[in-house]
Protein backbone atom coordinates (compact mmCIF):
# COMPACT_ATOMS: atom_id res chain seq x y z
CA UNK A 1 0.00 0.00 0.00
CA UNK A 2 1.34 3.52 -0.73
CA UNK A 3 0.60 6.60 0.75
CA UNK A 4 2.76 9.33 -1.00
CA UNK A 5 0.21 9.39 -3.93
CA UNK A 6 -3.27 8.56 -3.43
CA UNK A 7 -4.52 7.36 -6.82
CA UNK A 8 -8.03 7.16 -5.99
CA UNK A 9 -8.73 10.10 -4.31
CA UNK A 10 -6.60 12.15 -7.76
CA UNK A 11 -9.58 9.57 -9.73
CA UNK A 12 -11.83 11.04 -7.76
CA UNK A 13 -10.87 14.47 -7.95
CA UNK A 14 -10.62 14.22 -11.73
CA UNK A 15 -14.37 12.69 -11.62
CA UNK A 16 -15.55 15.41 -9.67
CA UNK A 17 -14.09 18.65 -11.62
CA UNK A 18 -15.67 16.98 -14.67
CA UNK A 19 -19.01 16.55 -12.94
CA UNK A 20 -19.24 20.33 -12.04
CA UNK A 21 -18.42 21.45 -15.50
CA UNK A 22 -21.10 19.49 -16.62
CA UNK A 23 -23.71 20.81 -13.40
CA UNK A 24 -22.31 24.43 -14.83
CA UNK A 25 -23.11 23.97 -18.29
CA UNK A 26 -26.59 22.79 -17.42
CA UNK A 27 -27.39 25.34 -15.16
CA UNK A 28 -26.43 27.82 -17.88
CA UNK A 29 -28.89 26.15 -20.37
CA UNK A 30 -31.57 25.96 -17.75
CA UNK A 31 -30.60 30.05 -16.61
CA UNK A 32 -31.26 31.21 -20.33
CA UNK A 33 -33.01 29.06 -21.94
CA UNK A 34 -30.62 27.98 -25.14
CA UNK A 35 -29.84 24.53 -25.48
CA UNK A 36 -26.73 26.64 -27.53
CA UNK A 37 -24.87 29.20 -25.63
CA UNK A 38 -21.58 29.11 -27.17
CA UNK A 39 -20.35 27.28 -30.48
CA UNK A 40 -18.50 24.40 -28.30
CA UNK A 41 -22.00 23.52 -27.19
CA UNK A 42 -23.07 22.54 -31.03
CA UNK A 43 -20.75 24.33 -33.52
CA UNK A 44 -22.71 23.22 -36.75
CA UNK A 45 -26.80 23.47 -34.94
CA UNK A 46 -24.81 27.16 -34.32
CA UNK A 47 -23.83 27.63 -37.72
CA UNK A 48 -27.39 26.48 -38.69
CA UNK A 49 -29.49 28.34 -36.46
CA UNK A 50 -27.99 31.55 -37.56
CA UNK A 51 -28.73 31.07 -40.59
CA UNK A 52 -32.31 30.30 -39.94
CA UNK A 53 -32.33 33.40 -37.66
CA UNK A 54 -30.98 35.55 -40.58
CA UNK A 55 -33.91 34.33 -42.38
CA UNK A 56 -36.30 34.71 -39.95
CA UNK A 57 -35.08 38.28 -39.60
CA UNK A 58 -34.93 39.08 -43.28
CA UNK A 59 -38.56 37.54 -43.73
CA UNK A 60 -39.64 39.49 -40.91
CA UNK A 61 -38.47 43.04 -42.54
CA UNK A 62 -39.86 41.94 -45.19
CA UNK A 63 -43.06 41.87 -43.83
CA UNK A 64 -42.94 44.68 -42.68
CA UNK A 65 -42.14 46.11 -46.44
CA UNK A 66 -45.77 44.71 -47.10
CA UNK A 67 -48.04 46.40 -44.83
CA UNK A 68 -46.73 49.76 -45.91
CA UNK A 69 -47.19 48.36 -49.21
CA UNK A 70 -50.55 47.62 -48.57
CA UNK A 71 -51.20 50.77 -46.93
CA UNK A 72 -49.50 52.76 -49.64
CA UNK A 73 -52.16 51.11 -52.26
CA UNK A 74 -54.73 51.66 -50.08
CA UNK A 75 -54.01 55.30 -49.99
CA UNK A 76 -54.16 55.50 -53.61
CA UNK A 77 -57.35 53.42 -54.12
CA UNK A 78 -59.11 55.55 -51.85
CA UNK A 79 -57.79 58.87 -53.76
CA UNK A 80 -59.18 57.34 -56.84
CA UNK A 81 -62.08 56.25 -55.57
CA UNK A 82 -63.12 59.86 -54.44
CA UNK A 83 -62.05 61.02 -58.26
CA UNK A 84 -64.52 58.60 -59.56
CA UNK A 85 -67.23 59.90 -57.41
CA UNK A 86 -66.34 63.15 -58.70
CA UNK A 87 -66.51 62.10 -62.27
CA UNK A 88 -69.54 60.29 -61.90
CA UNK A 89 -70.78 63.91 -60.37
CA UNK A 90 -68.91 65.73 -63.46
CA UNK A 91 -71.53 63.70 -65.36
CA UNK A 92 -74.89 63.88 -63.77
CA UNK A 93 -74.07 67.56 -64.53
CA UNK A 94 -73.34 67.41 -68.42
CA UNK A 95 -76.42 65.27 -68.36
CA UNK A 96 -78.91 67.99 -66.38
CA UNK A 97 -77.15 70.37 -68.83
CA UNK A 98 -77.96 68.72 -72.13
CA UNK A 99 -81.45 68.61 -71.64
CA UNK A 100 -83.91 71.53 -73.24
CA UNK A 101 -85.43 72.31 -70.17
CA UNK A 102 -82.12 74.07 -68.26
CA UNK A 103 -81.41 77.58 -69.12
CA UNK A 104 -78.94 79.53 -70.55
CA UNK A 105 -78.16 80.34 -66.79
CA UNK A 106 -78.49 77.34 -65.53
CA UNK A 107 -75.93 75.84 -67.39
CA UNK A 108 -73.30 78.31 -67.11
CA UNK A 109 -74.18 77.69 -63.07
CA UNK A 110 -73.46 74.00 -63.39
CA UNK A 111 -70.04 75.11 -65.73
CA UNK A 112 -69.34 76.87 -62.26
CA UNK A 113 -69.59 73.43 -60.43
CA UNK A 114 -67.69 71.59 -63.17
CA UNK A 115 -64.78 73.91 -62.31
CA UNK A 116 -64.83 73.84 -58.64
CA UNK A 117 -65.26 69.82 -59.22
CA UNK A 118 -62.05 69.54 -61.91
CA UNK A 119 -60.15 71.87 -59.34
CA UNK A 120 -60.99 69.32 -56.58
CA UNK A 121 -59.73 66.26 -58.37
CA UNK A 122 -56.51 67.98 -59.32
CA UNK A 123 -56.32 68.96 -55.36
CA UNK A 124 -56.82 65.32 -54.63
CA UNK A 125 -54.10 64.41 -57.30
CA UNK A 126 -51.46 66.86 -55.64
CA UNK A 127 -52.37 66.04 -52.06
CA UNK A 128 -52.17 62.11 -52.42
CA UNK A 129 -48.58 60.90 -51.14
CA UNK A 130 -46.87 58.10 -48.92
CA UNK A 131 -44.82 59.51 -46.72
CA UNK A 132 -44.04 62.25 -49.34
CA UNK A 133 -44.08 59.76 -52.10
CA UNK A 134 -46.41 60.98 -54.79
CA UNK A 135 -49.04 58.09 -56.11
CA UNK A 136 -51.19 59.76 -58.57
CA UNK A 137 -48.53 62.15 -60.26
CA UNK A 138 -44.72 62.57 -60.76
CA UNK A 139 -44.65 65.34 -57.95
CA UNK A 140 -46.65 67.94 -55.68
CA UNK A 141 -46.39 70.16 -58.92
CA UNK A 142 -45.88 68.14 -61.54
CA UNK A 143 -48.26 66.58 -63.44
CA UNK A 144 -46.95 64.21 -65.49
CA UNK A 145 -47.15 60.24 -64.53
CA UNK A 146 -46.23 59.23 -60.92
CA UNK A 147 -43.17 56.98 -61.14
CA UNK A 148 -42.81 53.03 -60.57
CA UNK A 149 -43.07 51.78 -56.73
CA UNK A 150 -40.75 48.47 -56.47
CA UNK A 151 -41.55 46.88 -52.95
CA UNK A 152 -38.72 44.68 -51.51
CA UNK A 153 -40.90 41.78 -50.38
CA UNK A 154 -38.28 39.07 -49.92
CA UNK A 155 -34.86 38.00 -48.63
CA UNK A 156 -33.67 37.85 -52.10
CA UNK A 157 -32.75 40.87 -54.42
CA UNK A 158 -35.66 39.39 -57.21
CA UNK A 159 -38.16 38.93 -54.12
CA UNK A 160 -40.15 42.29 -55.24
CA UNK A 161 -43.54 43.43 -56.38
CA UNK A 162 -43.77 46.79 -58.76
CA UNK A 163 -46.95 48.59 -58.76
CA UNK A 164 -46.62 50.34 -62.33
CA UNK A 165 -45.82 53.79 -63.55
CA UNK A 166 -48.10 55.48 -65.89
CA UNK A 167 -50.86 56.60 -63.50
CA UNK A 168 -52.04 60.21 -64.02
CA UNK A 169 -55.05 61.27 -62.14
CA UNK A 170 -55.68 64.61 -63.06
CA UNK A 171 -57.03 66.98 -65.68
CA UNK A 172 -54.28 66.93 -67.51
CA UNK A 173 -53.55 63.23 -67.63
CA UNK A 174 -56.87 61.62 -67.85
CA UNK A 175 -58.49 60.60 -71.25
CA UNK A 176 -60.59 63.19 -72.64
CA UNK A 177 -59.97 65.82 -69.48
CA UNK A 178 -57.99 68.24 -71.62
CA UNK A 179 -60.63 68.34 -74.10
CA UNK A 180 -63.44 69.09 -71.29
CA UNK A 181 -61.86 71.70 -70.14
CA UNK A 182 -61.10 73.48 -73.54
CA UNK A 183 -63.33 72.23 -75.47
CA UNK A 184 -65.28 75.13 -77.90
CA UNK A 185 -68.66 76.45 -76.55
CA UNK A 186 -67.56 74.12 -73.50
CA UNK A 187 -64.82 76.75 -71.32
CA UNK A 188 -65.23 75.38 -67.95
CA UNK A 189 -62.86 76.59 -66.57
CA UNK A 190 -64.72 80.16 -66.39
CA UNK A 191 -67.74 78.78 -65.91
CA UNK A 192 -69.50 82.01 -67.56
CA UNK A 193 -69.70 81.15 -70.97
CA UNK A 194 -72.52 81.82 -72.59
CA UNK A 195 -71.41 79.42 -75.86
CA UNK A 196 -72.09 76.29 -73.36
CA UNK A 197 -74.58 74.87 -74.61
CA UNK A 198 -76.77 71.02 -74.05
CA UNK A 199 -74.89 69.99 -77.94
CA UNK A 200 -71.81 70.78 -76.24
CA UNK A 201 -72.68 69.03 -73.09
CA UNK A 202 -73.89 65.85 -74.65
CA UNK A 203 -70.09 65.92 -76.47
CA UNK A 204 -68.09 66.44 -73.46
CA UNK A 205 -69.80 63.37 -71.94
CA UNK A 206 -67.57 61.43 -74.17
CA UNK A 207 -64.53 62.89 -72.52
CA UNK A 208 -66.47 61.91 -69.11
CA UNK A 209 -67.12 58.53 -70.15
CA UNK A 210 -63.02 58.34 -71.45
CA UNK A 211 -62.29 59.93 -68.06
CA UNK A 212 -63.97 57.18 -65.53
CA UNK A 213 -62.09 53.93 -68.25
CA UNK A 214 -59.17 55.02 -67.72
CA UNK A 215 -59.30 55.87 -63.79
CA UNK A 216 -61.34 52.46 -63.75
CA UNK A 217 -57.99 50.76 -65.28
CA UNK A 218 -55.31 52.18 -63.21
CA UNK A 219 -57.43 51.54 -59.65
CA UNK A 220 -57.22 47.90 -61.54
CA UNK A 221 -54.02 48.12 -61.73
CA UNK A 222 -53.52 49.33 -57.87
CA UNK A 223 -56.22 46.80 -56.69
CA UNK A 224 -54.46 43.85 -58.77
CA UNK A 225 -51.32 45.23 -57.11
CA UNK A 226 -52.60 45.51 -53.34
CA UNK A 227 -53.61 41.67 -53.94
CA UNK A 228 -50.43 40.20 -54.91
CA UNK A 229 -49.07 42.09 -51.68
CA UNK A 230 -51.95 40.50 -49.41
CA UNK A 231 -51.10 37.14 -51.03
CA UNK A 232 -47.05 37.40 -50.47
CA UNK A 233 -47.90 38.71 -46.99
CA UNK A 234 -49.64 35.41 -45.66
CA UNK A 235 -46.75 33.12 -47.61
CA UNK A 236 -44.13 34.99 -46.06
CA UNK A 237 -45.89 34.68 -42.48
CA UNK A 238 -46.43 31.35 -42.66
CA UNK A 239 -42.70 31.36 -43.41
CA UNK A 240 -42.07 33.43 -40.66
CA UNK A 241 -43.53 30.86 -38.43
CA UNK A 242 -41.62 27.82 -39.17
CA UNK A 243 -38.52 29.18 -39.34
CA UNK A 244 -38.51 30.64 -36.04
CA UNK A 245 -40.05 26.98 -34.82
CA UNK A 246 -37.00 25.27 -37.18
CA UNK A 247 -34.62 27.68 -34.92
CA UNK A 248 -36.51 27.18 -31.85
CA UNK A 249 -36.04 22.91 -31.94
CA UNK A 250 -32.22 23.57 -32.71
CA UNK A 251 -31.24 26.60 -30.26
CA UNK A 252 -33.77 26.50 -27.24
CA UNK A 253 -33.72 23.74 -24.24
CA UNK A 254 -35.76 21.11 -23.35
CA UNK A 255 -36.55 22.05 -19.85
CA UNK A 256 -37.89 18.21 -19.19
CA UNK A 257 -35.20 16.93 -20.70
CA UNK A 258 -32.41 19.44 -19.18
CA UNK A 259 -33.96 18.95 -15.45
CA UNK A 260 -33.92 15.71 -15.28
CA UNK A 261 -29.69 15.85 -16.70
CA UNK A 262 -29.28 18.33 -14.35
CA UNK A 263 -30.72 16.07 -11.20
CA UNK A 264 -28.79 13.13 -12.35
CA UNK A 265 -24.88 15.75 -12.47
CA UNK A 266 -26.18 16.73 -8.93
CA UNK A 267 -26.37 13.25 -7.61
CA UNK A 268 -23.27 12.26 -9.09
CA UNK A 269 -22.11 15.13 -8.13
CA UNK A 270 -22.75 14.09 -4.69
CA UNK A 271 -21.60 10.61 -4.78
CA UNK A 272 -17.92 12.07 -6.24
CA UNK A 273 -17.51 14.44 -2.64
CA UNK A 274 -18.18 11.16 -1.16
CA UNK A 275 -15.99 8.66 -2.73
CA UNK A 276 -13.00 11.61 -2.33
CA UNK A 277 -13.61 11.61 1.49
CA UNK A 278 -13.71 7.82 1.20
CA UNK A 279 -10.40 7.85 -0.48
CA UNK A 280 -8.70 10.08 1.89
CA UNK A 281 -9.94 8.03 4.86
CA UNK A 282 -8.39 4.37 3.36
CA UNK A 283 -5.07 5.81 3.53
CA UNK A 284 -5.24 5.50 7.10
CA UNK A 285 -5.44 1.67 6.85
CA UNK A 286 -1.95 1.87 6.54
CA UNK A 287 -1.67 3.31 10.26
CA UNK A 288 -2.97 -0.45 11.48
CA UNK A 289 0.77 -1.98 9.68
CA UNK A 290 2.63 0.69 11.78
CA UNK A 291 0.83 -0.19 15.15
């Protein structure tokens, strides 16, 4: 028997450090709640799960692209919308006008309200913007056609949705608008003209008629727009969803599972500060060969 090194109790010692490395990395699993704290806990689930929480983050921005989308659509529908109600206004005045039984005055009266109503649906044309992005014409006072909106609705560069350029809603870009207002016999835009008269009136509900197709196409064209957004919106939240569950199964602890490791280090734990006192106390068998 020697006593100068005691084997068993270094054994046990050796035992025991590894046992509260292992009670330490549990308890820092079960104090924050990753199964991955550091990359020596799973280097490649690591490498993984960032990825998939790049994703989730990317997909999550990207949703957020959408709603504004959605709201910037809605914004211009709505505009529109009000335009059409003043078209369809424009004409239930022509049509009072064309008839034999309005006056001279009463017609240059309703060439008044044309002019007001035309000078509305420009306002409405100026006014309409997403934060200060002009939808219904190149700028606050320009009125050519409002540029191209391309909305980033992806991780990827190609992930996007373009809501066309083209769209003009005011007097001066709407079929047949230019013509209203100018038109001989029809000057609206004084709205004192004695030359307005029901012929004219019956013409320039042509120009109406032009007016409301082509508002009609580009609120189309915004509506068709708003429901490819609505549609990428639920794909990319389902997305969303199962990536951050994907993530979750790699990165986050099983608390059952983690509890019951954790019990099972303590009680080993335990047993090892036991069997080193155990070892310690055997060297004094060697006492009895002195005696």
């Amino acid at each position: 028997m020697r006593i100068n090194t005691n084997v068993a109790s270094l054994n046990a010692q050796e035992a025991a450090t590894n046992t509260q490395k292992n009670l330490g990395s549990s308890l820092e699993k079960l104090s924050s709640g990753l199964r991955i704290n550091k990359a020596s806990d799973d280097a490649s689930g690591l490498a993984i799960a960032d990825k998939l929480r790049t994703q989730a983050s990317s997909i999550g921005q990207s949703i957020s692209n959408g709603n504004s989308a959605v709201s910037l659509t809605q914004i211009a529908d709505k505009a529109m919308g009000e335009q059409s109600n003043i078209l369809d206004i424009i004409k239930q005045k022509l049509i009072q006008g064309a008839t034999a039984t309005t006056s001279q005055e009463g017609r240059n009266a309703i060439g008044k309200d044309i002019n007001k109503l035309l000078t509305q649906l420009d306002a409405i044309a100026t006014q309409t913007n997403y934060n200060g992005i002009q939808l219904l014409q190149q700028s606050a006072t320009g009125n050519d056609s409002a540029a191209a909106q391309v909305f980033q609705m992806g991780e990827k560069s190609a992930d996007t949705v373009t809501l066309a350029s083209g769209i003009t809603a005011n007097s001066h870009g709407l079929n047949g608008m230019s013509a209203l207002k100018t038109a001989t016999g029809a000057t609206f835009t004084s709205g004192t003209s004695t030359t307005i008269t029901g012929a004219t009136m019956r013409a320039d509900m042509i120009n109406i008629d032009s007016a409301l197709n082509q508002l009609n196409s580009w609120r189309s064209e915004v509506g068709s727009t708003q429901n490819q957004l609505e549609s990428g919106l639920r794909n990319m939240m389902t997305q969303h969803t199962n990536i951050k569950a994907a993530e979750s199964v790699i990165r986050d602890v099983d608390y059952a599972q983690e509890s019951a490791n954790f019990n099972k280090q303590n009680i080993i734990a335990q047993a090892g500060t036991y069997a080193m006192s155990q070892s310690n106390a055997i060297q004094q068998n060697v006492l009895r060969l002195l005696q």
